[in-house]
Protein backbone atom coordinates (compact mmCIF):
# COMPACT_ATOMS: atom_id res chain seq x y z
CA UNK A 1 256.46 0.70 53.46
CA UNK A 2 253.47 -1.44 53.00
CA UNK A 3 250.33 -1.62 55.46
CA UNK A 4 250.43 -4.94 57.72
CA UNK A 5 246.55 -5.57 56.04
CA UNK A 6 246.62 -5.27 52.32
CA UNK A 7 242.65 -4.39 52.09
CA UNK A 8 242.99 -2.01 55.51
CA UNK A 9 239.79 0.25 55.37
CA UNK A 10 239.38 3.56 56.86
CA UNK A 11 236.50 6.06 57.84
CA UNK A 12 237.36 9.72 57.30
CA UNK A 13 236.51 12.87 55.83
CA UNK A 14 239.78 13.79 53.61
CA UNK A 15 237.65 12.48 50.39
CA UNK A 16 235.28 15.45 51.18
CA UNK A 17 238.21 17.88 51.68
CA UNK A 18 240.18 17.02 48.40
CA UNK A 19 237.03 17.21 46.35
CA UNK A 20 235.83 20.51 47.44
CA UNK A 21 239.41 21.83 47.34
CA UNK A 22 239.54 20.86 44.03
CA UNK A 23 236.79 22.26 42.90
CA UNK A 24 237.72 25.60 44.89
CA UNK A 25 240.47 25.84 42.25
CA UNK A 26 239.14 25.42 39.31
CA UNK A 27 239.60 21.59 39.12
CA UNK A 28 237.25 19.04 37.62
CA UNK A 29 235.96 17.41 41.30
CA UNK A 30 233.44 15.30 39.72
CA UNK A 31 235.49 14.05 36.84
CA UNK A 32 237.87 12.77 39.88
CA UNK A 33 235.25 11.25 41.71
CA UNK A 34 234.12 9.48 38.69
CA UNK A 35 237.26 8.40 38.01
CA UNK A 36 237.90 6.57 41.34
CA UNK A 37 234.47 5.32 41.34
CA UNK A 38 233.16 7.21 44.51
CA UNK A 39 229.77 6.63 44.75
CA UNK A 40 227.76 9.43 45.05
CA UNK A 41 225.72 7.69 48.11
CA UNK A 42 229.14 6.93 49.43
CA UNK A 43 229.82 9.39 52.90
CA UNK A 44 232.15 10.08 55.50
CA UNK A 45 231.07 7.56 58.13
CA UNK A 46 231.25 4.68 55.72
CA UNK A 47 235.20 3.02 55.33
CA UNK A 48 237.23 2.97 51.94
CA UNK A 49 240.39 1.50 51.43
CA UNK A 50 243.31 3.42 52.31
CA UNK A 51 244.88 3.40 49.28
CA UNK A 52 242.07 5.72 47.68
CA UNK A 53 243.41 8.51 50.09
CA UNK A 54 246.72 8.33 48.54
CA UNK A 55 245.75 8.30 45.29
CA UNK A 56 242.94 10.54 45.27
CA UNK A 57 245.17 12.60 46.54
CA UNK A 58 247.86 12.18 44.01
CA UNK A 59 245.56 12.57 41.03
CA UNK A 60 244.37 15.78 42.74
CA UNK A 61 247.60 17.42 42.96
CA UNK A 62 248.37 16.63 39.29
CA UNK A 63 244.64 17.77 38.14
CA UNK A 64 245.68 21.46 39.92
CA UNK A 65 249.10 20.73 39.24
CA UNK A 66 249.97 21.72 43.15
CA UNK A 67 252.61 19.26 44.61
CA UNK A 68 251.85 20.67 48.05
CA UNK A 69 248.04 20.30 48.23
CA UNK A 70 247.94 18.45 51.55
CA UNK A 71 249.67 21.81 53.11
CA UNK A 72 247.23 23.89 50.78
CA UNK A 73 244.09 21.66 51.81
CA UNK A 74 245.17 22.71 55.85
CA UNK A 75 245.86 26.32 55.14
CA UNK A 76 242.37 26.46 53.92
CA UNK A 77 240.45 24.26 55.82
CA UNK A 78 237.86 25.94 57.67
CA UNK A 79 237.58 26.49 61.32
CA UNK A 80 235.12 23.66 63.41
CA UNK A 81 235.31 20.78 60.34
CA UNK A 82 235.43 18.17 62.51
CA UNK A 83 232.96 19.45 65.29
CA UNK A 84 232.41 18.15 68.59
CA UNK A 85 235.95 17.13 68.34
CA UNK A 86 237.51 20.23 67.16
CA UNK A 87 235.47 22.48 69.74
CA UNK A 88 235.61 20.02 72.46
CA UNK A 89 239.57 21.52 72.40
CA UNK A 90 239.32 24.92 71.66
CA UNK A 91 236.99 25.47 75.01
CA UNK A 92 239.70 23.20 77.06
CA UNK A 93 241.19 25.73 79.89
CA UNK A 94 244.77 24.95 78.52
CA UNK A 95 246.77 23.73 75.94
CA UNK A 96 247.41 19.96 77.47
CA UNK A 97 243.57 19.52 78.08
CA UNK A 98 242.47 20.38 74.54
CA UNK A 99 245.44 17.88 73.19
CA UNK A 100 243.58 15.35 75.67
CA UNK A 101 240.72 15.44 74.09
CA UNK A 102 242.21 15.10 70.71
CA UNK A 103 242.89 11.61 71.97
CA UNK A 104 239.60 11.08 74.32
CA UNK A 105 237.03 11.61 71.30
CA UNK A 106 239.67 10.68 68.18
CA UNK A 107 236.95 8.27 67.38
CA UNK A 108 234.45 10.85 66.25
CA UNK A 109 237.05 11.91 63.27
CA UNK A 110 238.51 8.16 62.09
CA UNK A 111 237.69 5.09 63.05
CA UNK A 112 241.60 4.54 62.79
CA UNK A 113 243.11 6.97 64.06
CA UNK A 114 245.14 6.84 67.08
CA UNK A 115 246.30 10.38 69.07
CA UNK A 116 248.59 10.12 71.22
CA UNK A 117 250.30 12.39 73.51
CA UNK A 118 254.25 11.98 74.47
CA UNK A 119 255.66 14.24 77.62
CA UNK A 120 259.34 14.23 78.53
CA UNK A 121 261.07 16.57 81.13
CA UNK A 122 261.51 19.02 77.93
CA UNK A 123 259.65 18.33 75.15
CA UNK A 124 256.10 17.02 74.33
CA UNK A 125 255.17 15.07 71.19
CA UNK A 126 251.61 14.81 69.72
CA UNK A 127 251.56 11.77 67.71
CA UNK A 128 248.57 10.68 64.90
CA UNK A 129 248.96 6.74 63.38
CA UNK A 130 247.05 4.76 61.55
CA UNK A 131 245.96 1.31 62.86
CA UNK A 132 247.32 -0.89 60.74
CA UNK A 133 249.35 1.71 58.42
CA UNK A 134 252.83 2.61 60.42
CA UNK A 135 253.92 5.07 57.87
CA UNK A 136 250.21 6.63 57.21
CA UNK A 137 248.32 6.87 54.16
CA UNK A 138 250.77 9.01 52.31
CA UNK A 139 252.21 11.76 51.24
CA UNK A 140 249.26 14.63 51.14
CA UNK A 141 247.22 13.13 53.76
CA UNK A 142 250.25 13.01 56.25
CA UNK A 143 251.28 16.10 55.65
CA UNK A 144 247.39 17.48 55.72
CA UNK A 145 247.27 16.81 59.42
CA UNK A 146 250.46 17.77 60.76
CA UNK A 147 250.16 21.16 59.01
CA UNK A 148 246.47 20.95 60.50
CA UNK A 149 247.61 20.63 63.57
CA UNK A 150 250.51 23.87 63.80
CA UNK A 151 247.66 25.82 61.84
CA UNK A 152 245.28 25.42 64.52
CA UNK A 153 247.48 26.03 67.34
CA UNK A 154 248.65 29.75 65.72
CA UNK A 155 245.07 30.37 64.98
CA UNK A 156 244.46 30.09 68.89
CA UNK A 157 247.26 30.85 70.97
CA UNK A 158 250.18 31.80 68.65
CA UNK A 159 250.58 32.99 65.19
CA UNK A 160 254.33 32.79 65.57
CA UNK A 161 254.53 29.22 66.49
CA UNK A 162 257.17 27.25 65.05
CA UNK A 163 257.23 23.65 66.26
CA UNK A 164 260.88 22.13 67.29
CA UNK A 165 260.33 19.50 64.96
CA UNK A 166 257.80 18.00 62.41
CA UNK A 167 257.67 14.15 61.71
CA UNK A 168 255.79 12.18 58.55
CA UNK A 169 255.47 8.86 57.73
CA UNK A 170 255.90 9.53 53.87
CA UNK A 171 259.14 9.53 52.27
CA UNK A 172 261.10 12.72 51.78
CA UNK A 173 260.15 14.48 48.36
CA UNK A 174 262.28 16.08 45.81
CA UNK A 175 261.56 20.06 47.31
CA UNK A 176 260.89 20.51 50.96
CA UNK A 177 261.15 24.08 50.52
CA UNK A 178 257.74 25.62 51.41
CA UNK A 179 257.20 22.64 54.09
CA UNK A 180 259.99 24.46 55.55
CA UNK A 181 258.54 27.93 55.33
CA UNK A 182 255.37 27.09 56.87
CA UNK A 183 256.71 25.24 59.82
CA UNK A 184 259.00 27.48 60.57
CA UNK A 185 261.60 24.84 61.43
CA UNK A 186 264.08 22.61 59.03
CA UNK A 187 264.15 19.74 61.47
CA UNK A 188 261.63 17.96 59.38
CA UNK A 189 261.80 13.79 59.46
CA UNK A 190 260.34 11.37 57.25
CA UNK A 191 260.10 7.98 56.96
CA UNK A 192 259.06 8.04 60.40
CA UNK A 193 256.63 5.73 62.17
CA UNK A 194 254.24 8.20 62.74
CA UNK A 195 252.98 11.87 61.85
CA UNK A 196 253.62 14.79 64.46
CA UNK A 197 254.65 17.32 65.63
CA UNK A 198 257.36 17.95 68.91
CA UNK A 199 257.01 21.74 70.76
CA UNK A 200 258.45 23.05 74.09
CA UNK A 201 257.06 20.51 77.67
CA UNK A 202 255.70 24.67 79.17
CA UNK A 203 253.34 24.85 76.16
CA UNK A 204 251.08 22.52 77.69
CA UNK A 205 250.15 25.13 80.54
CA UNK A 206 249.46 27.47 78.76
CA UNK A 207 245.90 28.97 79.12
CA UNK A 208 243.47 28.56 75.84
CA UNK A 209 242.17 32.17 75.16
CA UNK A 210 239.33 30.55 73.87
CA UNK A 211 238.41 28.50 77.04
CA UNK A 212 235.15 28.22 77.78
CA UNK A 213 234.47 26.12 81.10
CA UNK A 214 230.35 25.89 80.82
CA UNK A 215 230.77 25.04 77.07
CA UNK A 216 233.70 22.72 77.77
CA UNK A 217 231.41 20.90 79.96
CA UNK A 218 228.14 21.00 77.85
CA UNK A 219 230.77 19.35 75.03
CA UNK A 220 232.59 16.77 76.74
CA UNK A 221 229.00 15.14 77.29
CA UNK A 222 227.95 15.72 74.10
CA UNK A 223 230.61 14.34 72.33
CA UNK A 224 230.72 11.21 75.25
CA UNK A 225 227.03 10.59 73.70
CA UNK A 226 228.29 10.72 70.17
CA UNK A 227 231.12 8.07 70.53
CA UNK A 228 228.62 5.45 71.82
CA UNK A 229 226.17 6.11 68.60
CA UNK A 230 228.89 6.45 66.45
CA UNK A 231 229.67 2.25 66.11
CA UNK A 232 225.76 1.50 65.83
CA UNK A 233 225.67 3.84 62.13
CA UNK A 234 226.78 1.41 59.38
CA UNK A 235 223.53 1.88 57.53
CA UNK A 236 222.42 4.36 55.01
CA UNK A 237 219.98 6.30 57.79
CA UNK A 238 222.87 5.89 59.95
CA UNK A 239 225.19 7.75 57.99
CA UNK A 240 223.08 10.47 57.96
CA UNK A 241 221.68 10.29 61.26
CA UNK A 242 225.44 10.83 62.16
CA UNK A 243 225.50 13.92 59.92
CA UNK A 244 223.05 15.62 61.30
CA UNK A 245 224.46 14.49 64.50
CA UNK A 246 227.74 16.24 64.10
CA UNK A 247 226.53 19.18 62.67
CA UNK A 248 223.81 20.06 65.66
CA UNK A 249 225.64 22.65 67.08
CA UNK A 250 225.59 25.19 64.07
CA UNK A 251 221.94 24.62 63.92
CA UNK A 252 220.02 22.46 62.41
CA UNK A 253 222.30 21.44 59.24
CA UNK A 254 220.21 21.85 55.86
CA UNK A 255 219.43 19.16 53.43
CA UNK A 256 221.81 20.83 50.89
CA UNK A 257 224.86 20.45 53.61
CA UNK A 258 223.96 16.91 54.30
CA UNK A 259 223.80 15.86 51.10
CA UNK A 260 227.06 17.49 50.44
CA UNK A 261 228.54 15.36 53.07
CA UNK A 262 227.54 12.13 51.85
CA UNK A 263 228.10 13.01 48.41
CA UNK A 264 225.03 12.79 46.63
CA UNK A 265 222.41 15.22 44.97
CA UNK A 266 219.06 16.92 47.33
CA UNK A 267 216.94 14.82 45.52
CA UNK A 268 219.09 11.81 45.79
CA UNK A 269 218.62 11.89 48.85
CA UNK A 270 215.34 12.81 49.49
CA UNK A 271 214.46 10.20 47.52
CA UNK A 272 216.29 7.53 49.62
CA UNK A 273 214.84 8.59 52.61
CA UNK A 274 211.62 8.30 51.32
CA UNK A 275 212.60 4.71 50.23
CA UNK A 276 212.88 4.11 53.78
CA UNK A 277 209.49 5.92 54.64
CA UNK A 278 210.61 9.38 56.25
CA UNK A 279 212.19 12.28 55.08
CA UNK A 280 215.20 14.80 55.77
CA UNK A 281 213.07 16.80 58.29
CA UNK A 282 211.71 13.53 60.20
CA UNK A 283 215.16 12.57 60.53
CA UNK A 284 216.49 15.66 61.91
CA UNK A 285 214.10 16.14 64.62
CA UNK A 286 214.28 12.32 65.54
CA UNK A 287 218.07 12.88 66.09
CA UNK A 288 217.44 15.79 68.29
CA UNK A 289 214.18 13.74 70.43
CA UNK A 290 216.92 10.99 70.85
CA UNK A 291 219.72 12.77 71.67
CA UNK A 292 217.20 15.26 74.08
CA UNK A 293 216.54 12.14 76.21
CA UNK A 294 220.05 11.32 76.63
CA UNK A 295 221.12 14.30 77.87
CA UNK A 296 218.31 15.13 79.95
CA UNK A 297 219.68 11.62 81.80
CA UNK A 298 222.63 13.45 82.43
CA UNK A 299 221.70 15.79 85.81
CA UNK A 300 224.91 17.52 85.16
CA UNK A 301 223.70 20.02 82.03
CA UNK A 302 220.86 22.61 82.31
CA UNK A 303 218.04 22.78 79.83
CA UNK A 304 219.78 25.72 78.27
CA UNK A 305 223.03 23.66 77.83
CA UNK A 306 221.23 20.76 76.02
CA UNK A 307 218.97 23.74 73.81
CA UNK A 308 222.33 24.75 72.50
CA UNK A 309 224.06 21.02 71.92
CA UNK A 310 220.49 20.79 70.23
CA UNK A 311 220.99 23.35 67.83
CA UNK A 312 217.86 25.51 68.76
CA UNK A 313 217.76 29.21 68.69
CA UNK A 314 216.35 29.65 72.42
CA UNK A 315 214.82 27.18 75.11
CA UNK A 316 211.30 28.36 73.56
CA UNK A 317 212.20 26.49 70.63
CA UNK A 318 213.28 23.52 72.36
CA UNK A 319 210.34 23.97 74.88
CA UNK A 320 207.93 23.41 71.87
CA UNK A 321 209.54 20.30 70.45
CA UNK A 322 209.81 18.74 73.73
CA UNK A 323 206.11 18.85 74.17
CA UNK A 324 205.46 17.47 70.62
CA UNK A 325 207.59 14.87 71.37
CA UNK A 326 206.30 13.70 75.52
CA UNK A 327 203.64 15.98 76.38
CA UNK A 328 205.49 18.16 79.20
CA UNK A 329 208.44 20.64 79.42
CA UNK A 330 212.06 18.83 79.47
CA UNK A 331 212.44 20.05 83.20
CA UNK A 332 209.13 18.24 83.97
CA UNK A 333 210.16 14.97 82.33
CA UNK A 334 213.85 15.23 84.10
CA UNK A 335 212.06 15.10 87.59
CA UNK A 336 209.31 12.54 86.58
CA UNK A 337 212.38 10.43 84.99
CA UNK A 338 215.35 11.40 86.55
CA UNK A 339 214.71 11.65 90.77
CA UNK A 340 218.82 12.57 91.62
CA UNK A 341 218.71 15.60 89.49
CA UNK A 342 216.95 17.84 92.10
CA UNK A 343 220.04 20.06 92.40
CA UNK A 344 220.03 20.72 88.41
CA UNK A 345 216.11 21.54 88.23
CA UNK A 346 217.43 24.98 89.11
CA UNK A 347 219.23 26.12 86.59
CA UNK A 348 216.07 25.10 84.28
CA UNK A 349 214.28 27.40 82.59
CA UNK A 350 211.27 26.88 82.44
């Protein structure tokens, strides 16, 4: 089981995960990074070869000594780690539309990964590959997002769902016992060509209790916006222009977070960005002027909608940094730039 490109890169954030679940048992994080030679500069938006994710991974379990730390790394991975893409679902009206957008904005998470979902006349199948890597990129990793996924869907709509079957690209290991358990199911195949999971055709009607229409909407552009950036950040201010970027909805993320991200020290990289002559707070607010414009193009979302994709506290807030940044209110510079958007001007507030 060998990729079809022996030096296949990959983009993702499972480095981050292993490393701070590591170190949120007692493990020795740095002395693994250091080991595999992560650079401390290195972050989530920049590719590594997919080998490091297995054995990262491996080195991890036996450095805790827990032969199930993919499941482990799911069960405690915190809610909204990936997002715009993870949020984008949980407001989708039901089931089938947030799975849809698990394949619409995939690109957001991996530059790699591929989402796809399978409907019979009884039985759906959500499927994640690997470009490039038909039987993933090993054991923990594999099993980290299928147990991601059922985790998820009991958080939200069912915390008695049991999949009818569960599929990994790995081969079978010695003790299957607690993969068992926490599916709920012994129909578990590996060697298979992809990761997964295969549930009941009806469960794609059913209605997301945490749908939220207006936010749904105010997401799907967002993240629309965030797929077209995302190919243009292969530099260093890209990386953490696409940080910041992802994080906007929480409010503005803090230097400490971002730094965390892209695995490097405050000063690091405050020090960095002054080496390209601005700094963490110049950054951030140049992310939001850019991304203000876009969405302001879009005649679809209100002023309030874009304050809160922003990450601002009120339209006040936004109000001010708008005029810093042109001179006028964001209403006033949607119907000076944008003529079609009379029917949005509105729902403004000015």
């Amino acid at each position: 089981m060998t990729p079809s490109d022996p030096v296949l890169t990959i983009r993702t954030r499972f480095l981050t995960f292993v490393l701070h679940y590591v170190q949120s048992r007692g493990g020795d994080a740095r002395a693994l990074a250091r080991r595999f030679e992560l650079p401390p500069e290195h972050s989530d938006t920049e590719p590594v070869r997919w080998e490091l994710l297995r054995d990262l991974s491996e080195a991890a379990e036996r450095a805790i000594d827990e032969p199930f730390i993919g499941l482990r790394m799911a069960q405690a991975n915190p809610r909204g780690s990936y997002g715009v893409f993870e949020f984008s679902a949980y407001t989708a009206p039901k089931v089938g539309d947030a799975l849809a957008r698990l394949v619409r904005y995939q690109s957001l998470v991996t530059d790699r990964t591929r989402f796809a979902l399978r409907v019979t006349e009884d039985r759906s199948t959500i499927e994640h590959r690997i470009v490039g890597l038909p039987f993933g990129c090993g054991r923990h990793p594999n099993e980290f997002t299928v147990a991601l996924l059922v985790r998820r869907v009991r958080e939200i709509l069912d915390p008695a769902f049991a999949p009818c079957g569960a599929y990994f690209g790995h081969d079978r290991p010695a003790c299957v016992d607690e993969l068992v358990e926490f599916f709920g199911t012994d129909n578990l195949v590996f060697a298979h060509p992809f990761n997964g999971i295969s549930f009941a055709r009806e469960l794609l009607d059913r209605p997301m209790p945490t749908a939220d229409p207006a936010l749904l909407s105010v997401l799907d552009e967002h993240a629309k916006i965030l797929v077209g950036i995302l190919p243009q950040a292969t530099d260093f201010l890209g990386s953490v222009r696409n940080v910041i970027q992802r994080d906007l909805l929480n409010g503005p993320p803090g230097v400490d977070k971002v730094a965390d991200r892209l695995r490097m020290s405050v000063r690091t990289l405050q020090r960095r960005l002054r080496d390209c002559q601005t700094s963490f707070n110049e950054l951030v607010d140049d992310v939001r002027h850019q991304l203000a414009l876009q969405h302001l193009a879009n005649e679809t979302l209100s002023i309030g909608e874009i304050t809160y994709v922003l990450g601002y506290s009120d339209t006040r807030a936004f109000h001010r940094a708008f005029r810093r940044w042109k001179g006028t209110t964001p209403a006033a510079y949607r119907r000076r730039n944008e003529p079609g958007a009379v029917h949005a001007i509105s729902r403004d507030l000015e």
